[in-house]
PDB file of N, CA and C in Angstrom:
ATOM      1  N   UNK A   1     -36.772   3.948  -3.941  1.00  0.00           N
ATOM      2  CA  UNK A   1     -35.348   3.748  -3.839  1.00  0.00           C
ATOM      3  C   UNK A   1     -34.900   2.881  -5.016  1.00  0.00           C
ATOM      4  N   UNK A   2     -34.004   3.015  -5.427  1.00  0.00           N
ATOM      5  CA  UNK A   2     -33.079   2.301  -7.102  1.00  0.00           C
ATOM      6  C   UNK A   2     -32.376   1.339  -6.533  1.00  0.00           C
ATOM      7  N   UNK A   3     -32.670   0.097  -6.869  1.00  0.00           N
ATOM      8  CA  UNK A   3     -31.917  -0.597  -6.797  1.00  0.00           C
ATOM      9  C   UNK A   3     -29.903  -0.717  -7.614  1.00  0.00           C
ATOM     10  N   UNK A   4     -29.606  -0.846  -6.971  1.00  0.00           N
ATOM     11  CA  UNK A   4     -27.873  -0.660  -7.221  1.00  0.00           C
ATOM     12  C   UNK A   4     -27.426  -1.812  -8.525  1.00  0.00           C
ATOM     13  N   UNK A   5     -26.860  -1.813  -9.277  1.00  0.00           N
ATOM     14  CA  UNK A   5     -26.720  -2.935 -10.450  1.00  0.00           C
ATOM     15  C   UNK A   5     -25.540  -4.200  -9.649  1.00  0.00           C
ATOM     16  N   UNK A   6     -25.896  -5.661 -10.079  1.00  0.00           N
ATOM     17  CA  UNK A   6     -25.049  -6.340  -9.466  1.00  0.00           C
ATOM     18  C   UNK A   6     -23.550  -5.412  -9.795  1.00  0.00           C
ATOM     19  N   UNK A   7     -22.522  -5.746  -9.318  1.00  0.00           N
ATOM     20  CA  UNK A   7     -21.210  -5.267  -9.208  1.00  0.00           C
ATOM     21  C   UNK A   7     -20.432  -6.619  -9.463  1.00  0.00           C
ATOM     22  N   UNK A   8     -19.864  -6.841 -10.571  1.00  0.00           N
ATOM     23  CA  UNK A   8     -18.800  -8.002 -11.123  1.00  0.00           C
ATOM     24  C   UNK A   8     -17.224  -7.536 -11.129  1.00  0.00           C
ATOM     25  N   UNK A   9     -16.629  -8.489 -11.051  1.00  0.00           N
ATOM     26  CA  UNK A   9     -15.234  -8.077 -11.449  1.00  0.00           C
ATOM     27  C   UNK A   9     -15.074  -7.239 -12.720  1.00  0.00           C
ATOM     28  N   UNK A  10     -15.911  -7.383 -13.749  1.00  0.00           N
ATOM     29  CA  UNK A  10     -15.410  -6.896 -14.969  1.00  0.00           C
ATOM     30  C   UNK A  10     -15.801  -5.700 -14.904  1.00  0.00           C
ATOM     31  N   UNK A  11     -17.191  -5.277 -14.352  1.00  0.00           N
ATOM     32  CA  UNK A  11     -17.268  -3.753 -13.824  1.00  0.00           C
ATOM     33  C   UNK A  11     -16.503  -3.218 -12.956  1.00  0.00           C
ATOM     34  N   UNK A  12     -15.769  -3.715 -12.069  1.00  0.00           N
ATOM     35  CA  UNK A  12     -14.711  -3.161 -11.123  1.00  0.00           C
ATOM     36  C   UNK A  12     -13.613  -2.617 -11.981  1.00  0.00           C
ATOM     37  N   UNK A  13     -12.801  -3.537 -12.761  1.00  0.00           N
ATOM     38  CA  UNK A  13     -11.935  -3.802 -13.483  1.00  0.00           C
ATOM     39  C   UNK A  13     -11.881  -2.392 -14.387  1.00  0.00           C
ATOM     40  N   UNK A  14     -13.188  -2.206 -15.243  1.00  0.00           N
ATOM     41  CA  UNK A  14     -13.253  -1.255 -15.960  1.00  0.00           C
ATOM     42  C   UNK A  14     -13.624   0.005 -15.474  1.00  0.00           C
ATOM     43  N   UNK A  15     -13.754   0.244 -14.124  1.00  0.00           N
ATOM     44  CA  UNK A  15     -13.866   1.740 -13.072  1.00  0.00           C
ATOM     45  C   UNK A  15     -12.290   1.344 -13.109  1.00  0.00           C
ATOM     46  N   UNK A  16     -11.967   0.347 -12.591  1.00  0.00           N
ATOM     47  CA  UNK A  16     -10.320   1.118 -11.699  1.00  0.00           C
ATOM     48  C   UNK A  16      -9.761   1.448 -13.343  1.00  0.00           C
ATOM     49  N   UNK A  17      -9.938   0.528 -14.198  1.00  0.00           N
ATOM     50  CA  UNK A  17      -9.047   1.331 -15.631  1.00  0.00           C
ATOM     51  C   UNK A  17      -9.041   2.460 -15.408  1.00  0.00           C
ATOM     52  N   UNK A  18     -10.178   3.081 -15.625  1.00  0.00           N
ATOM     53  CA  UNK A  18     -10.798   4.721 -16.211  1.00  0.00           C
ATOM     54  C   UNK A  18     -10.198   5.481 -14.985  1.00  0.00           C
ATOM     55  N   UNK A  19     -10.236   4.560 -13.545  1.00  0.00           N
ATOM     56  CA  UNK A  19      -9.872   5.596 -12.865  1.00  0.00           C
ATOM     57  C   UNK A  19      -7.569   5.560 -12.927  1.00  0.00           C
ATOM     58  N   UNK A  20      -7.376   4.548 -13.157  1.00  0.00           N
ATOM     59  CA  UNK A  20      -5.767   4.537 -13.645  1.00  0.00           C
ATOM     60  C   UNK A  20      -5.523   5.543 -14.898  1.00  0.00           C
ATOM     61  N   UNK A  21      -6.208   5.649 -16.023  1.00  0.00           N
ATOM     62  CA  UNK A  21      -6.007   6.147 -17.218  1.00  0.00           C
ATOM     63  C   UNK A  21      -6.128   7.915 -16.529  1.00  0.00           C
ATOM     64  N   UNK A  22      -7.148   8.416 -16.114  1.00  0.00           N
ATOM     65  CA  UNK A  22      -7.005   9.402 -15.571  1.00  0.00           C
ATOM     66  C   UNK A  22      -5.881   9.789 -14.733  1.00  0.00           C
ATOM     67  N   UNK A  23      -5.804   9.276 -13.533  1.00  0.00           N
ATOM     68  CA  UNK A  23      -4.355   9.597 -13.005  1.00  0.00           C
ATOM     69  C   UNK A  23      -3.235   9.680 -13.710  1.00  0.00           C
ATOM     70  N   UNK A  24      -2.984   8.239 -14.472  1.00  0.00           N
ATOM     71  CA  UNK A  24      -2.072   8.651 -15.408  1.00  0.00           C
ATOM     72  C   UNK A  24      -1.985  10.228 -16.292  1.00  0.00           C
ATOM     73  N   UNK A  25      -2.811  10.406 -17.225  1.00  0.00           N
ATOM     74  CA  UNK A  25      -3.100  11.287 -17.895  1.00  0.00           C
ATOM     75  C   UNK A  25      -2.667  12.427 -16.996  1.00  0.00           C
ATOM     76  N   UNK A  26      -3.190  12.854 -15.855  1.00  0.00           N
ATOM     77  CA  UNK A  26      -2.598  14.091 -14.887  1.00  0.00           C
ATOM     78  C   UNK A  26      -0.678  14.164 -14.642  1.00  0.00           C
ATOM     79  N   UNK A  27      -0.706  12.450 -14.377  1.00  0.00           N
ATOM     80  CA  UNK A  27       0.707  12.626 -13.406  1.00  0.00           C
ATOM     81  C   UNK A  27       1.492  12.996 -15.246  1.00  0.00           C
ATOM     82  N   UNK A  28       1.236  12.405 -16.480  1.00  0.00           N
ATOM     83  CA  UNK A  28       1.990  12.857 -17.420  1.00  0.00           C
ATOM     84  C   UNK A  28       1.852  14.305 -17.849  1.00  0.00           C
ATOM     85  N   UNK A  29       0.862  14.963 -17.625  1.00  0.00           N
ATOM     86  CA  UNK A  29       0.484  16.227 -17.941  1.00  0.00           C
ATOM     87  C   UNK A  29       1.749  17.315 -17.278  1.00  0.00           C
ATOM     88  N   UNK A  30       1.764  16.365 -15.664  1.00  0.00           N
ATOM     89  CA  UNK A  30       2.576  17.400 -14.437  1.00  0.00           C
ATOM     90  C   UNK A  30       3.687  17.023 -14.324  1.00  0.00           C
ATOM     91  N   UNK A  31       4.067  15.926 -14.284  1.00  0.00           N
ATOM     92  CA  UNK A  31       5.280  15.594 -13.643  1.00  0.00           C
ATOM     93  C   UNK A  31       5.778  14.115 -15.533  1.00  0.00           C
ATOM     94  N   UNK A  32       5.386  14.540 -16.402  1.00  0.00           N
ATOM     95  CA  UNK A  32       6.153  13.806 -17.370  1.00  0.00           C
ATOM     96  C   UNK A  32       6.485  12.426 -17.047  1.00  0.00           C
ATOM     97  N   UNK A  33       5.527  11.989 -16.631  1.00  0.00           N
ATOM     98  CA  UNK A  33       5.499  10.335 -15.703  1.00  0.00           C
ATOM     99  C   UNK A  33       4.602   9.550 -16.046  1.00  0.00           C
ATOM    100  N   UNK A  34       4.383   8.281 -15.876  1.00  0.00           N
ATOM    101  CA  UNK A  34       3.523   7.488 -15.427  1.00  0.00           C
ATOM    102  C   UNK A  34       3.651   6.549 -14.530  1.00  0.00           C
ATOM    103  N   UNK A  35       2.497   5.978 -13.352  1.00  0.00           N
ATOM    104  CA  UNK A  35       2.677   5.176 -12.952  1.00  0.00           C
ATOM    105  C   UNK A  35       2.282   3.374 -13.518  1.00  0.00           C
ATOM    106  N   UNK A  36       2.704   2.650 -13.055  1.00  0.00           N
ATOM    107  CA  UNK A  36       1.651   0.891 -13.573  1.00  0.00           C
ATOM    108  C   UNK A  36       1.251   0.527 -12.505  1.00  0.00           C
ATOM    109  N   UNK A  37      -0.133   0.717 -12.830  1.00  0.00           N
ATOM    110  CA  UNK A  37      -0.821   0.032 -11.700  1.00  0.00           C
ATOM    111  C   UNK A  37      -1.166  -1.400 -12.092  1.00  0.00           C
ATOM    112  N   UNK A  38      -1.800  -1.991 -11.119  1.00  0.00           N
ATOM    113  CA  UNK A  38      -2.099  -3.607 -11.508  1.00  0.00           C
ATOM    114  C   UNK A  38      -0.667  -4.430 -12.162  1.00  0.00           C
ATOM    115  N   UNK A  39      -1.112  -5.398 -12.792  1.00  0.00           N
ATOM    116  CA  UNK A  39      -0.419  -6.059 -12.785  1.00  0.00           C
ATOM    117  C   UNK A  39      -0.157  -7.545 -12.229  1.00  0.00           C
ATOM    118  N   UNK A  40       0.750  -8.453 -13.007  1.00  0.00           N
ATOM    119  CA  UNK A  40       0.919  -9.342 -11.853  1.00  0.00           C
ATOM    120  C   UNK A  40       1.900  -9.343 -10.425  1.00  0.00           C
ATOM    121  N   UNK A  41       1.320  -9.937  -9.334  1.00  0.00           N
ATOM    122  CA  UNK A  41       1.688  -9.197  -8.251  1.00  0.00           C
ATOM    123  C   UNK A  41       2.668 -10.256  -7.797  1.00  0.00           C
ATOM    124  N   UNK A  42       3.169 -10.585  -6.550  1.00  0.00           N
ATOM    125  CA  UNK A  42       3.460 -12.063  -5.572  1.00  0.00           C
ATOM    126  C   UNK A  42       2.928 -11.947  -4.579  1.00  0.00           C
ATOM    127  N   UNK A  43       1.844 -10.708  -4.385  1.00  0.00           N
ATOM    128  CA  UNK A  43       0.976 -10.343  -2.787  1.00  0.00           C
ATOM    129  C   UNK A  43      -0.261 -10.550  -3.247  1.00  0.00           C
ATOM    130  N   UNK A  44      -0.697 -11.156  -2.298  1.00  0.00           N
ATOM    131  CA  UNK A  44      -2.303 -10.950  -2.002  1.00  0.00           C
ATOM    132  C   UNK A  44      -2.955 -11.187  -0.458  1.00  0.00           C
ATOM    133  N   UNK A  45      -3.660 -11.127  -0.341  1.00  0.00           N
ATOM    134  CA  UNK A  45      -4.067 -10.536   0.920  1.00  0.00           C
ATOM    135  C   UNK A  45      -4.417 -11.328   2.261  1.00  0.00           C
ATOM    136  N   UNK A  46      -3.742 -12.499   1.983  1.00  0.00           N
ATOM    137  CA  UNK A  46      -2.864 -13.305   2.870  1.00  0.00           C
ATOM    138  C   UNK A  46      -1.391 -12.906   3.362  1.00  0.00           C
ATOM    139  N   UNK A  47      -0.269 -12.146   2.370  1.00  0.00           N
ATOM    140  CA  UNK A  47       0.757 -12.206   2.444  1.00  0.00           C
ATOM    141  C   UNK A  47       0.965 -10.525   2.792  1.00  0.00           C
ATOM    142  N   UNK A  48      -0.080  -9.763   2.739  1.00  0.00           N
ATOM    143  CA  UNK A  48      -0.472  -8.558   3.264  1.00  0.00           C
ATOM    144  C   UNK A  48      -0.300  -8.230   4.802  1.00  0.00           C
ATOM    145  N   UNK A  49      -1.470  -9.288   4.925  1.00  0.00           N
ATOM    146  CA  UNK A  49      -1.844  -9.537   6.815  1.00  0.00           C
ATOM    147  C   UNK A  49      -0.381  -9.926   7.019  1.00  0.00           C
ATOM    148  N   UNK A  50       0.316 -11.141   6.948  1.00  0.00           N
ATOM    149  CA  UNK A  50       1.756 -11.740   7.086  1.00  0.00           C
ATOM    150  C   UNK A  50       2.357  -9.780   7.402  1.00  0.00           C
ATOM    151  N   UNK A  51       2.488  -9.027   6.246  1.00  0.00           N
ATOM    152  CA  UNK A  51       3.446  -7.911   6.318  1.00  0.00           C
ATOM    153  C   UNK A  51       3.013  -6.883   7.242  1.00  0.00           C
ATOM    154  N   UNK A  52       1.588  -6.761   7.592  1.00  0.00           N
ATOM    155  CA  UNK A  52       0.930  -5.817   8.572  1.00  0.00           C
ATOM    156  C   UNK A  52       1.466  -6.360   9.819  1.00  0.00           C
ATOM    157  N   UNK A  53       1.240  -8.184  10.397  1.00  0.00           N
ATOM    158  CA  UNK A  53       1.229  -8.235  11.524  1.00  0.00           C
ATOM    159  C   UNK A  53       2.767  -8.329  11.848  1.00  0.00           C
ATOM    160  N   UNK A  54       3.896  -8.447  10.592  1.00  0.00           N
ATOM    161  CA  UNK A  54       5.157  -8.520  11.226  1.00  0.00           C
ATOM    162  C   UNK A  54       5.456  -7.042  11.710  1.00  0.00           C
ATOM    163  N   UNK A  55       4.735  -5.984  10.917  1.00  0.00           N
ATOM    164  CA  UNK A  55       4.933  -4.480  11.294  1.00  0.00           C
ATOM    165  C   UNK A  55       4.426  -4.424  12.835  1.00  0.00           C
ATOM    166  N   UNK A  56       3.460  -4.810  12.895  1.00  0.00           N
ATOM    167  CA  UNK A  56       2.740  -4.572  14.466  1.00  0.00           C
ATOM    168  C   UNK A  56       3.768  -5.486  15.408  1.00  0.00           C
ATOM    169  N   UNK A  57       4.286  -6.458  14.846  1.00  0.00           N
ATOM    170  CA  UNK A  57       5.388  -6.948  16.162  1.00  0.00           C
ATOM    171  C   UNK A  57       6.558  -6.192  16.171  1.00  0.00           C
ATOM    172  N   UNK A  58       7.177  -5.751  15.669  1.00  0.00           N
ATOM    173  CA  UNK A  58       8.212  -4.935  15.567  1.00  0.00           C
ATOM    174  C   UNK A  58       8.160  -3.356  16.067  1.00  0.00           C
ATOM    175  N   UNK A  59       7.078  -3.415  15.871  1.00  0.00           N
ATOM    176  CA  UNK A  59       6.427  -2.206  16.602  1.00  0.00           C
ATOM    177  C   UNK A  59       6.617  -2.596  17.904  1.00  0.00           C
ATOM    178  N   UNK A  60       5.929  -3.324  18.600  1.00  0.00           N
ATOM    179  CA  UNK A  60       5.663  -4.370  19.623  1.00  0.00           C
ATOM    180  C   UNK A  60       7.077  -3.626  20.198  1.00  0.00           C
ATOM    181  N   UNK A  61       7.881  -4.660  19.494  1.00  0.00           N
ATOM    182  CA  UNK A  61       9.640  -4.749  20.103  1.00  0.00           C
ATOM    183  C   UNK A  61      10.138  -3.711  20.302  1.00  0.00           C
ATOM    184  N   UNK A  62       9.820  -2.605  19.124  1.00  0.00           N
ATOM    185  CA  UNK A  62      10.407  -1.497  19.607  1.00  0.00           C
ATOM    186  C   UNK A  62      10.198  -0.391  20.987  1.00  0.00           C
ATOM    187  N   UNK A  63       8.889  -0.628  20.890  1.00  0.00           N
ATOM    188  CA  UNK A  63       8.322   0.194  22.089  1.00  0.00           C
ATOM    189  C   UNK A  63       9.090  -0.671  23.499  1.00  0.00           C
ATOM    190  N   UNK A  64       8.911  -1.666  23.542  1.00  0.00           N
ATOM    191  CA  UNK A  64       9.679  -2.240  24.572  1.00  0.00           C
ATOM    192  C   UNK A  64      11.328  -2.193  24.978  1.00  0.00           C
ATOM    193  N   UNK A  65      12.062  -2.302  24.019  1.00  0.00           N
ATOM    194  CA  UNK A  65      12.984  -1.783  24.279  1.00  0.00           C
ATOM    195  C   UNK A  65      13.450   0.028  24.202  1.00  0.00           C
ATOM    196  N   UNK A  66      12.439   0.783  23.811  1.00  0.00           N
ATOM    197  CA  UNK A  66      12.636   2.174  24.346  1.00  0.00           C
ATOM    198  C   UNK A  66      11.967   2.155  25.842  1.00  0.00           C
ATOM    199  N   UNK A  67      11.287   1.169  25.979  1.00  0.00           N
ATOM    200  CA  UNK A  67      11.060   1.489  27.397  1.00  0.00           C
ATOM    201  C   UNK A  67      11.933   1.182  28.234  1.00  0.00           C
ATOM    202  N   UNK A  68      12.629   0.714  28.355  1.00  0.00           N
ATOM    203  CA  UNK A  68      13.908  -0.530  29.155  1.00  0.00           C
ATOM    204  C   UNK A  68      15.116   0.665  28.616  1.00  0.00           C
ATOM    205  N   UNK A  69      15.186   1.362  27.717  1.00  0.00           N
ATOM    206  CA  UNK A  69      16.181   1.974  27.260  1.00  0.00           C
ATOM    207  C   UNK A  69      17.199   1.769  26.328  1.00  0.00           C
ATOM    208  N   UNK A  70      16.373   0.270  25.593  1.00  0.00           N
ATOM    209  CA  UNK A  70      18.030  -0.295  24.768  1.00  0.00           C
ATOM    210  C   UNK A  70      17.433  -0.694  23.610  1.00  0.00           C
ATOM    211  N   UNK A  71      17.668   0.643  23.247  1.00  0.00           N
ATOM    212  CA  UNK A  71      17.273   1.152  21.481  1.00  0.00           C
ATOM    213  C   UNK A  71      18.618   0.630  20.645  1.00  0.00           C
ATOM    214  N   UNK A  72      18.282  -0.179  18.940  1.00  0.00           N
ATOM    215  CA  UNK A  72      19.275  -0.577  18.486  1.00  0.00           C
ATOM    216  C   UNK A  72      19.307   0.664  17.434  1.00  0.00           C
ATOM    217  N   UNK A  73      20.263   0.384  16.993  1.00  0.00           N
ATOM    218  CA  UNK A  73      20.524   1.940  15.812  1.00  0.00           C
ATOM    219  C   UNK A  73      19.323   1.778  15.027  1.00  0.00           C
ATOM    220  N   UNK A  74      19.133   0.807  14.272  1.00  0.00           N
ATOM    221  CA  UNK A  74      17.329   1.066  13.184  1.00  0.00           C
ATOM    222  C   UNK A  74      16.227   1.171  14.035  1.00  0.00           C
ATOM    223  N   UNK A  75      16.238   0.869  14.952  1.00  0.00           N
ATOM    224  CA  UNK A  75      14.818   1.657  15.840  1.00  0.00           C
ATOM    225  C   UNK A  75      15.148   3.473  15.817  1.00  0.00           C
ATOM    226  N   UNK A  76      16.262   3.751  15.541  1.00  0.00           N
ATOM    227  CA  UNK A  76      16.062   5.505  15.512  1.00  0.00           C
ATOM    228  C   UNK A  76      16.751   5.730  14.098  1.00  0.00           C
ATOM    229  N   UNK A  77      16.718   4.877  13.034  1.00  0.00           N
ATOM    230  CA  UNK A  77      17.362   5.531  11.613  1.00  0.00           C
ATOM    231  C   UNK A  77      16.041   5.954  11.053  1.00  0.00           C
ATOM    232  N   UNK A  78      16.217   7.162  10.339  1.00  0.00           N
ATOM    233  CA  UNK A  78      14.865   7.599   9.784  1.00  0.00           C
ATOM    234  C   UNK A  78      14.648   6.568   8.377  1.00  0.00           C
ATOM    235  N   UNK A  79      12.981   6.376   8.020  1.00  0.00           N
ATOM    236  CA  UNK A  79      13.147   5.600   7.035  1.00  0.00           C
ATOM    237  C   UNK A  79      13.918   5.890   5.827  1.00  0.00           C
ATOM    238  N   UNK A  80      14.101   7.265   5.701  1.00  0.00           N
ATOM    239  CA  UNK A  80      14.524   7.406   4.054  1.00  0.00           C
ATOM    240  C   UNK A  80      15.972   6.693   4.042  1.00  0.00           C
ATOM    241  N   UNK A  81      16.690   6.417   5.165  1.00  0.00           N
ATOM    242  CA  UNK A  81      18.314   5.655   5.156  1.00  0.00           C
ATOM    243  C   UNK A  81      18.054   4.319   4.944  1.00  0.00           C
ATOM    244  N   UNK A  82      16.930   3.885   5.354  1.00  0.00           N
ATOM    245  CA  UNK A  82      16.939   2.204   5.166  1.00  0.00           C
ATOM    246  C   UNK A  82      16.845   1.653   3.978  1.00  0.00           C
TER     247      UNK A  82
END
């Protein structure tokens, strides 16, 4: 069995490039675009969990008031209006 090579940030770094440069390269090929990936952010994965678990309470809320029956108008606006 082969042992696997340590894995560093700078090897990560330089897969996700190659794998950004590729996508790119397609989405300009098809659709005359690019996306930016990376970057500097204001999230990380503290402020992630924060945005997951406010989704799961709101979730929470909503199910409860469709159960009771007293839905507010954004519990039934589809997302693309918000």
């Amino acid at each position: 069995m082969k042992v696997l090579e340590e894995a560093t940030r700078e090897k990560v770094e330089t897969a996700l490039s190659a794998l950004r440069d590729v996508v790119n390269h397609i989405e300009h090929v098809y659709c005359g675009a690019s996306t930016l990936y990376g970057g500097p952010s204001p999230w990380d994965a503290k402020e992630l969990l924060h945005v997951i678990r406010d989704g799961l309470l709101r979730q929470q809320d909503r199910r409860t008031r469709w159960h009771k029956g007293e839905l507010h108008e954004d519990d039934i606006t589809p997302l693309e209006k918000i």
